[in-house]
N, C-alpha and C. Protein backbone atom coordinates (compact mmCIF):
# COMPACT_ATOMS: atom_id res chain seq x y z
N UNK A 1 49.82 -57.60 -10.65
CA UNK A 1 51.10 -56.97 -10.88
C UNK A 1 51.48 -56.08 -9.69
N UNK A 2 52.43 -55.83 -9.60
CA UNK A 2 53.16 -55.15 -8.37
C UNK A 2 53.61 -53.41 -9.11
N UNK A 3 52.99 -52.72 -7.90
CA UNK A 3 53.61 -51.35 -8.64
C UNK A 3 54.76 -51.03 -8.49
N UNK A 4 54.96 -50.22 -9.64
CA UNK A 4 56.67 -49.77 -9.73
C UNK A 4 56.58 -48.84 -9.35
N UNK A 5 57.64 -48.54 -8.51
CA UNK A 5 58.15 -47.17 -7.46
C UNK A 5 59.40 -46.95 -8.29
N UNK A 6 59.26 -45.79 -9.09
CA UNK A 6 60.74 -45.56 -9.34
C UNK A 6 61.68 -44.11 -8.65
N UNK A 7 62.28 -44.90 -7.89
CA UNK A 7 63.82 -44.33 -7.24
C UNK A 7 64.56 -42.94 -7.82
N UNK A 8 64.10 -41.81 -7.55
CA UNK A 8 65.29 -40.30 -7.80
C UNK A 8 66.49 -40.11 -7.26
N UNK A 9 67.06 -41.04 -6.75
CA UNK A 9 67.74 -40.45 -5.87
C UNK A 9 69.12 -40.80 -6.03
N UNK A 10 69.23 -41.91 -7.38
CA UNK A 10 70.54 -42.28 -7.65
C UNK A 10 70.92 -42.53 -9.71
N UNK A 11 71.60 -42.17 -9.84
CA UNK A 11 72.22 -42.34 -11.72
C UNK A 11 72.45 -43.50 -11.94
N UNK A 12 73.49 -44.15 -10.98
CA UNK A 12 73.45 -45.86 -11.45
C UNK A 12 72.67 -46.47 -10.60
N UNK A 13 72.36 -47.51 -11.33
CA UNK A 13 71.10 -48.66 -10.92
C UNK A 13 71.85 -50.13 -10.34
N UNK A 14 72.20 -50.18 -9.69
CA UNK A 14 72.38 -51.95 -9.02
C UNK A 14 71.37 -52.25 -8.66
N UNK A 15 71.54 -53.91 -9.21
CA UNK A 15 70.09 -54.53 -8.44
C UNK A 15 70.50 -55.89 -7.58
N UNK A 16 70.30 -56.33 -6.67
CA UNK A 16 70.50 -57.67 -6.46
C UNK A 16 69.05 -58.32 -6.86
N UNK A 17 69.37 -59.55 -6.65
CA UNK A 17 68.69 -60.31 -7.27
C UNK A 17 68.53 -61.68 -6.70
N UNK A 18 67.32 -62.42 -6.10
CA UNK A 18 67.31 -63.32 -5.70
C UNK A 18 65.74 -64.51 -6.02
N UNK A 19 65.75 -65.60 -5.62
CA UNK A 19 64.63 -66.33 -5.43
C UNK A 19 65.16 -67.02 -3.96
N UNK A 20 63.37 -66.87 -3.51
CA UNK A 20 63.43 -67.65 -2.27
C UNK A 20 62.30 -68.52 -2.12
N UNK A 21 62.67 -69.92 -1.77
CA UNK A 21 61.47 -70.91 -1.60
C UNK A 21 60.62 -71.03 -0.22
N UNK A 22 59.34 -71.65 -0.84
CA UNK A 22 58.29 -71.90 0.23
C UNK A 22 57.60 -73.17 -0.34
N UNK A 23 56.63 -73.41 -0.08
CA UNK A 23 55.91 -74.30 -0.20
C UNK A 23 54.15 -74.17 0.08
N UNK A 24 53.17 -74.90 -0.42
CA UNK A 24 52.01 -74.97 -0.12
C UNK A 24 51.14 -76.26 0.16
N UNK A 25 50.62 -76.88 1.11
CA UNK A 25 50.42 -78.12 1.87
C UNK A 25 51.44 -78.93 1.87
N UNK A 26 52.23 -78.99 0.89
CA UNK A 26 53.41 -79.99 0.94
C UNK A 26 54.35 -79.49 0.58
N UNK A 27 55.91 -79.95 0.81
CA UNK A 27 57.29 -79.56 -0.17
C UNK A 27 57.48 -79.59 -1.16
N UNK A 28 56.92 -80.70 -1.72
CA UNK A 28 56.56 -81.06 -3.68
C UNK A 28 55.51 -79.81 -3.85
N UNK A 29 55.02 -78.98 -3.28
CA UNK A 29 53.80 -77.89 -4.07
C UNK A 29 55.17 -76.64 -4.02
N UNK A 30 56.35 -76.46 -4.70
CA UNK A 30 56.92 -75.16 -4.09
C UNK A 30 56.45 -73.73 -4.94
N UNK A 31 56.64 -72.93 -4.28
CA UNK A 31 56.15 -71.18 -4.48
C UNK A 31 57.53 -70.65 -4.23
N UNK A 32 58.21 -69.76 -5.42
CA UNK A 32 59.16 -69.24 -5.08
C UNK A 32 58.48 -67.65 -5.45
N UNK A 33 59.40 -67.18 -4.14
CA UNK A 33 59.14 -65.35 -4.57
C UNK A 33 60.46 -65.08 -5.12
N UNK A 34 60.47 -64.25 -5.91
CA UNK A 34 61.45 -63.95 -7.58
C UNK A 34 61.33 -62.06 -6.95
N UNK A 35 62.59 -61.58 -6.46
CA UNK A 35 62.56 -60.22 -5.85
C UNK A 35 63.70 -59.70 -6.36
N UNK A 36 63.84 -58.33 -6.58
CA UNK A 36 65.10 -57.48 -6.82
C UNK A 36 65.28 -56.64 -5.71
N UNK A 37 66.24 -56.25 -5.63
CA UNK A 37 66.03 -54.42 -4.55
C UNK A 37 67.22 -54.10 -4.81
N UNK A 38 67.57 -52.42 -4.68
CA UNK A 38 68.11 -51.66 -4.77
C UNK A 38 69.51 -51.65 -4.42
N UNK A 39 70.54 -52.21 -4.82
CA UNK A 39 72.05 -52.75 -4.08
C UNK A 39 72.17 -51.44 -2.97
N UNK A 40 71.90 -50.25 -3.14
CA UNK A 40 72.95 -48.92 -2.49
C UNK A 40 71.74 -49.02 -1.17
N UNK A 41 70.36 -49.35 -1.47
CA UNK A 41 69.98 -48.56 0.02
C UNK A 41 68.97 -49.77 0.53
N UNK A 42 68.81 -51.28 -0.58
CA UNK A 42 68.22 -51.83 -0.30
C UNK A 42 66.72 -51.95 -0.13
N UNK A 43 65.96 -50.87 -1.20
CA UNK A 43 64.68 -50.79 -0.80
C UNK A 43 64.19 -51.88 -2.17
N UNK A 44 63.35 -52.59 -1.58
CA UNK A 44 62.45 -53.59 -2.87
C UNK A 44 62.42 -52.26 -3.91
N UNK A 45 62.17 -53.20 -5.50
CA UNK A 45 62.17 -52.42 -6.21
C UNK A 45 60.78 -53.38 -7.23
N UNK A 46 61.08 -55.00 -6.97
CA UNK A 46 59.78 -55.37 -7.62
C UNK A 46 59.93 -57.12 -7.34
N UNK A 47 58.48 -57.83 -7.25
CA UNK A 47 58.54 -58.88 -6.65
C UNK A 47 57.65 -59.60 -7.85
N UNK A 48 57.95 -61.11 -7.99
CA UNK A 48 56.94 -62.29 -8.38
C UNK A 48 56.97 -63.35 -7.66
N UNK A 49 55.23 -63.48 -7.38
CA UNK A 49 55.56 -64.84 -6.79
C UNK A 49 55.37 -65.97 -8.04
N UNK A 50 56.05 -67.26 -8.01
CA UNK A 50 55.29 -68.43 -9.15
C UNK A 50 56.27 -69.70 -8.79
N UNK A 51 56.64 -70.11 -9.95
CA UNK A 51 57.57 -71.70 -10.12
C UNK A 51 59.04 -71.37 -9.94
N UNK A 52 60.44 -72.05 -10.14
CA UNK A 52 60.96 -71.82 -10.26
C UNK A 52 61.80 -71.82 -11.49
N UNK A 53 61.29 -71.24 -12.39
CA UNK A 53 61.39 -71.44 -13.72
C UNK A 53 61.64 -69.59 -14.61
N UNK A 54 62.02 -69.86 -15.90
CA UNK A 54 62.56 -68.93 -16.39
C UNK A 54 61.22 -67.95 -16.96
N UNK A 55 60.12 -68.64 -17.10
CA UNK A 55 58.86 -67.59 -17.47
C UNK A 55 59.09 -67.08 -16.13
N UNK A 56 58.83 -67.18 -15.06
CA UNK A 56 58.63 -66.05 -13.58
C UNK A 56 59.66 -65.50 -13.76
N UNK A 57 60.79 -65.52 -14.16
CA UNK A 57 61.58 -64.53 -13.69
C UNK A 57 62.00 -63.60 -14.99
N UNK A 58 61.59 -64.03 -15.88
CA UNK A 58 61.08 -62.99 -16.81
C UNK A 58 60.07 -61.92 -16.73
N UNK A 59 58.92 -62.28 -15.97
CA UNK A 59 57.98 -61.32 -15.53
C UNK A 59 58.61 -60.54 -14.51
N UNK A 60 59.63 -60.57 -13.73
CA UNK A 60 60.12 -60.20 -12.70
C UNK A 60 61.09 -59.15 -13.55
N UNK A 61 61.82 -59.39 -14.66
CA UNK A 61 62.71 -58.67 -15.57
C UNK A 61 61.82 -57.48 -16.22
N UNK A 62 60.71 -58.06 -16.44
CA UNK A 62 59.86 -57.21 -17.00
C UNK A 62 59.78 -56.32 -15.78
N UNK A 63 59.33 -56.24 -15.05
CA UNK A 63 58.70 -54.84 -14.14
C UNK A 63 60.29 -54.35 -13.70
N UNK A 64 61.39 -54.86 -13.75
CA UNK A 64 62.56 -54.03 -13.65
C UNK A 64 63.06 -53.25 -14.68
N UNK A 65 62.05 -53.48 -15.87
CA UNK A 65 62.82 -52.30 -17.13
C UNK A 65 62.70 -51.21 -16.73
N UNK A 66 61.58 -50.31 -16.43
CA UNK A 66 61.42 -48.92 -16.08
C UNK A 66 62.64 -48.55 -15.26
N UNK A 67 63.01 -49.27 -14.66
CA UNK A 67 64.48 -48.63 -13.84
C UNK A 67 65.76 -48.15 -14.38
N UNK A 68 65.82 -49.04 -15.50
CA UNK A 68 67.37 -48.74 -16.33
C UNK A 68 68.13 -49.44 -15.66
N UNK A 69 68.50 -50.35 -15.20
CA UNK A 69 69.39 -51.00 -14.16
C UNK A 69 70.59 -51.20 -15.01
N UNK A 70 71.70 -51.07 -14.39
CA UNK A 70 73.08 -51.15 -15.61
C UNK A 70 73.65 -52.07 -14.93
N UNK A 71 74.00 -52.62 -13.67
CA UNK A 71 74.28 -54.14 -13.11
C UNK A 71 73.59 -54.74 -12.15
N UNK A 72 73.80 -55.79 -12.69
CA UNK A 72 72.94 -57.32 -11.73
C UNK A 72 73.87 -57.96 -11.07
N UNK A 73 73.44 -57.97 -9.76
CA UNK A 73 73.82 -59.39 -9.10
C UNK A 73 72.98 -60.45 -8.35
N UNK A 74 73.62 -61.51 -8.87
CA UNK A 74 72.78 -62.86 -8.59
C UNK A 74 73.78 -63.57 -7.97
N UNK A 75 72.47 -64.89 -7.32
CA UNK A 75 73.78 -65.96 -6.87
C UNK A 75 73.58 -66.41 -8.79
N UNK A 76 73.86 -68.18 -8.35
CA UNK A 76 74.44 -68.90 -9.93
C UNK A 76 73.41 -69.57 -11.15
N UNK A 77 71.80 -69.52 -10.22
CA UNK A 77 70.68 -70.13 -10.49
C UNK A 77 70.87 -69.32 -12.30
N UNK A 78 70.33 -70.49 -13.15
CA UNK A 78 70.59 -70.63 -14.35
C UNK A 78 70.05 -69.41 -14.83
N UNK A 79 68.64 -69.11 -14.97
CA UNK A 79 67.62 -68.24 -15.38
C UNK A 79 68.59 -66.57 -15.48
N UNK A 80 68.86 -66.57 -14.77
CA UNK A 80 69.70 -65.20 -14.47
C UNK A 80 70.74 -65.16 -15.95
N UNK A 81 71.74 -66.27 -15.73
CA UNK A 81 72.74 -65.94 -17.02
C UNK A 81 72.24 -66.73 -18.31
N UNK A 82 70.96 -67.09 -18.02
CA UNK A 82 70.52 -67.41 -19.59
C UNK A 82 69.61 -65.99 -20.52
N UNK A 83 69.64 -64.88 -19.16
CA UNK A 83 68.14 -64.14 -19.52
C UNK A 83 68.54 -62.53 -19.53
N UNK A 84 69.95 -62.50 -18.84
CA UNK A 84 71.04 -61.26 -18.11
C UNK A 84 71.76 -61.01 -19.33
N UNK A 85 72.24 -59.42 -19.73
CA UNK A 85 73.34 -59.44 -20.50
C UNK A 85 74.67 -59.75 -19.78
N UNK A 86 75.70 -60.38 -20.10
CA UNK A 86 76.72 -61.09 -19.44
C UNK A 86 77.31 -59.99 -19.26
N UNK A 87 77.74 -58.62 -19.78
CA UNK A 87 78.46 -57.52 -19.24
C UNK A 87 77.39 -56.57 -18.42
N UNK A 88 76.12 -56.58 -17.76
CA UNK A 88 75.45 -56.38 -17.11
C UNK A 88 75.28 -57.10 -15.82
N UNK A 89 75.48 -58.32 -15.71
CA UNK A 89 75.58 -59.58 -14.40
C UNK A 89 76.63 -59.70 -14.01
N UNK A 90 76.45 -59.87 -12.86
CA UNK A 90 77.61 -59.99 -11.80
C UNK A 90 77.28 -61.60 -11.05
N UNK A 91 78.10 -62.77 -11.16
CA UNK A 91 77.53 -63.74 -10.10
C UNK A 91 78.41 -63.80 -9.27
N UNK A 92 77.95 -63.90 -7.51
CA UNK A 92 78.68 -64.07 -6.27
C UNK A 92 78.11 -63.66 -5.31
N UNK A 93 78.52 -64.46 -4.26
CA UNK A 93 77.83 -64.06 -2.94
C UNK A 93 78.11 -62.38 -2.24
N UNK A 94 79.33 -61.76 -2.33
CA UNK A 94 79.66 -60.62 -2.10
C UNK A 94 79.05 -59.35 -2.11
N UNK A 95 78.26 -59.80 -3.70
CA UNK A 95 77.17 -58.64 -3.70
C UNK A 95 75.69 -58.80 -3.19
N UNK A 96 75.42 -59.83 -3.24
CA UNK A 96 73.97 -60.08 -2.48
C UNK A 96 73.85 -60.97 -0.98
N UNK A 97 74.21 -59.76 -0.34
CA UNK A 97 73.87 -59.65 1.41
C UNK A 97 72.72 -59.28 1.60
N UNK A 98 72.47 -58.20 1.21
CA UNK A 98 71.49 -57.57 1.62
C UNK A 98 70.37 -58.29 1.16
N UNK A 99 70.02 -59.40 0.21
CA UNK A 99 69.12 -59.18 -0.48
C UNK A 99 68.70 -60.86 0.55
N UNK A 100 69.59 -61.59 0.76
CA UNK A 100 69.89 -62.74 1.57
C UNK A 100 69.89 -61.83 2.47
N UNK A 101 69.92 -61.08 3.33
CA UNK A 101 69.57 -60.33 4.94
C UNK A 101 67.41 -60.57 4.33
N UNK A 102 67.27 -60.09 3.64
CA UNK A 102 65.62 -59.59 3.66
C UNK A 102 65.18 -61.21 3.49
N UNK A 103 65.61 -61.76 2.99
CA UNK A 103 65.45 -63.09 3.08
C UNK A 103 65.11 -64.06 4.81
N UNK A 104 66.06 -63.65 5.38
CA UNK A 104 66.16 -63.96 6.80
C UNK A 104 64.84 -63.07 7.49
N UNK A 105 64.63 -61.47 7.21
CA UNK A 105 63.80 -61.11 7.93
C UNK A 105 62.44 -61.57 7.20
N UNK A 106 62.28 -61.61 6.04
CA UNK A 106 60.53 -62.43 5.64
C UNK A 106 60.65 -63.51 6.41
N UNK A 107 61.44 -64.68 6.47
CA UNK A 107 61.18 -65.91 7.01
C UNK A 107 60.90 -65.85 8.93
N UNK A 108 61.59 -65.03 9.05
CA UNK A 108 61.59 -64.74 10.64
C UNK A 108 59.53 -63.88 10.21
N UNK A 109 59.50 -62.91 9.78
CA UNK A 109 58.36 -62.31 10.35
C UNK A 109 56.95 -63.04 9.52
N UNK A 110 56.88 -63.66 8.57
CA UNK A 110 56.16 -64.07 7.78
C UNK A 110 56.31 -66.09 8.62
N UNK A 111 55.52 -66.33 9.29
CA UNK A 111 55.71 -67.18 10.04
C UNK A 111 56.02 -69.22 8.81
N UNK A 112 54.66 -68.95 8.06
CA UNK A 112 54.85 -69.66 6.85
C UNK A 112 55.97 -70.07 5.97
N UNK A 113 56.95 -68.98 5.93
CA UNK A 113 57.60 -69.17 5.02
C UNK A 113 59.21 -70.17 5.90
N UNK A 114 58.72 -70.26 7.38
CA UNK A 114 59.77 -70.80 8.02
C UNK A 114 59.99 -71.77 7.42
N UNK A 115 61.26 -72.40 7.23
CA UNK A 115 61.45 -73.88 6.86
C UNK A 115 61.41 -74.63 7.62
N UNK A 116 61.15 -75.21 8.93
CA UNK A 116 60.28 -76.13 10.40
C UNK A 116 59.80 -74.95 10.87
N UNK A 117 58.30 -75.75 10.50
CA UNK A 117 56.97 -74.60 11.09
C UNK A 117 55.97 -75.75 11.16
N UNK A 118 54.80 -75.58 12.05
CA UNK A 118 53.72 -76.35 11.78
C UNK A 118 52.68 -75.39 10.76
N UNK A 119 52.63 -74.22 10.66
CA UNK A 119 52.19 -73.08 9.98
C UNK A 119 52.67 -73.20 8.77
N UNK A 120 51.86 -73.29 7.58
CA UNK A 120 51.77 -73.72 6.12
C UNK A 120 50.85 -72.73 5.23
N UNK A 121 50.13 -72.68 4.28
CA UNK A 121 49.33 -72.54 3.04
C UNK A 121 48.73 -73.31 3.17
N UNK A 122 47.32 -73.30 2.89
CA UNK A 122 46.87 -74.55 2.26
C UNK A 122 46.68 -74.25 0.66
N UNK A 123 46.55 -72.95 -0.14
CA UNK A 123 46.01 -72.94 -1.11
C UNK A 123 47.15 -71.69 -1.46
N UNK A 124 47.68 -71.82 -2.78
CA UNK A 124 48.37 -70.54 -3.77
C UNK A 124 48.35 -69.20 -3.21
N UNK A 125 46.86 -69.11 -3.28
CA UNK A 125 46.20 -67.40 -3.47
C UNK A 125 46.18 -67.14 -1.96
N UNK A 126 46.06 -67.87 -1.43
CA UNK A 126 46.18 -67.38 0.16
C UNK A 126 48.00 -67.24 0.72
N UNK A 127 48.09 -68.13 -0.02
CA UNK A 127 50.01 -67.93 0.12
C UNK A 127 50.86 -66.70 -0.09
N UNK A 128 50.47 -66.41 -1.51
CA UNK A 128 51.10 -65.58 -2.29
C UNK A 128 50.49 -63.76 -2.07
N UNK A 129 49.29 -64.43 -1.72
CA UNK A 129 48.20 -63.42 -0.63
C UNK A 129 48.90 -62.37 0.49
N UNK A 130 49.29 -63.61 1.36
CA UNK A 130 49.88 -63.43 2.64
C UNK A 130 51.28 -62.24 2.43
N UNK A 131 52.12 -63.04 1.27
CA UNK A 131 53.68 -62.80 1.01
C UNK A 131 53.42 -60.83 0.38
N UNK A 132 52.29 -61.15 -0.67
CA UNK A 132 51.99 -59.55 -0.93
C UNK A 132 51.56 -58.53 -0.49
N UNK A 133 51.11 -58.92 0.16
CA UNK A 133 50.06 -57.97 1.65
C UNK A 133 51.13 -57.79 1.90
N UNK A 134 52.44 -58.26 2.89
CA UNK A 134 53.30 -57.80 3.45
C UNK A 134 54.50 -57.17 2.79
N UNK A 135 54.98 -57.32 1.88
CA UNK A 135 55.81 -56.86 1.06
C UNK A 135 55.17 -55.55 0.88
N UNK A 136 53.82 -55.21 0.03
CA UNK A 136 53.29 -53.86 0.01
C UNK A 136 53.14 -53.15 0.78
N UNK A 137 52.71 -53.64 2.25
CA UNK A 137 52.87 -52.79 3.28
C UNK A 137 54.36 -52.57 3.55
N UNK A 138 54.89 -52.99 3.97
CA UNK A 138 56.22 -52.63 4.75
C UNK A 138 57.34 -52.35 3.55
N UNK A 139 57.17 -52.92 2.46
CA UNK A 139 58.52 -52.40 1.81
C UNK A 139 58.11 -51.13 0.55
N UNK A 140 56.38 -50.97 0.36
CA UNK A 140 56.46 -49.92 -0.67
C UNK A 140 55.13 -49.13 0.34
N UNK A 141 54.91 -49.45 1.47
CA UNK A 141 54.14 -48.21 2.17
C UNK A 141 52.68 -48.65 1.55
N UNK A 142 52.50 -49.48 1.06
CA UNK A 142 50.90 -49.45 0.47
C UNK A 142 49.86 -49.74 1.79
N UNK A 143 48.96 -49.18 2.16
CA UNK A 143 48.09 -49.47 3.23
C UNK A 143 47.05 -50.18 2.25
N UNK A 144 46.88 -51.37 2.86
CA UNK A 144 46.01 -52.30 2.25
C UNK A 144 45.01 -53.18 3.14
């Protein structure tokens, strides 16, 4: 599980909301990371890695309760408005830049997750390994 950092510094809660794909030895093995962060200042707020399916991103909903979040934005991926209260969700590209910007910088610094790379996974736990190590360091300060 990923620790929750919870945020003083603001009354309302925006979250964006995204999944981003990878893969492990092959394209048919995919690993999506399932992430929220903070709409106003952009700091991660909580990550899953797994399938692309509605159990992961339920676990991902789960570690966002402690926040109180009062709106979501997503792109259109189903899971979101099957799982979101509909006067709580927001869908459109407008609001999730930022969350598509962190997207661009994992794939740029996390060499693996490039989409043409000769650099791969061979195995889950070393994947998802890799993706958490770095997320904890750099986006919640964890020295690990």
């Amino acid at each position: 599980m990923v620790p929750v950092q919870l945020l003083a510094d603001s009354e309302t809660r925006e979250s964006e909301l995204d999944e981003m794909w990878s893969f492990v030895q092959k394209k048919a093995n995919q690993r999506w990371l399932w992430h929220a962060i903070d709409h106003g200042t952009g700091v991660v707020l909580a990550y899953v890695l797994g399938g692309h399916s509605d159990d992961v991103f339920l676990k991902l909903k789960q570690l966002l309760e402690p926040f109180g979040i009062d709106r979501f934005y997503t792109d259109g991926w189903g899971a979101y408005g099957r799982h979101l209260d509909s006067v709580l969700h927001q869908v459109g590209k407008a609001n999730t830049q930022k969350i598509e910007r962190k997207h661009l910088t994992l794939r740029t610094r996390i060499k693996r997750l490039a989409r043409r790379t000769i650099c791969f996974s061979k195995s889950e736990v070393v994947h998802d390994a890799v993706i958490g190590l770095y997320i904890n360091r750099h986006e919640f300060g964890v020295l690990v």
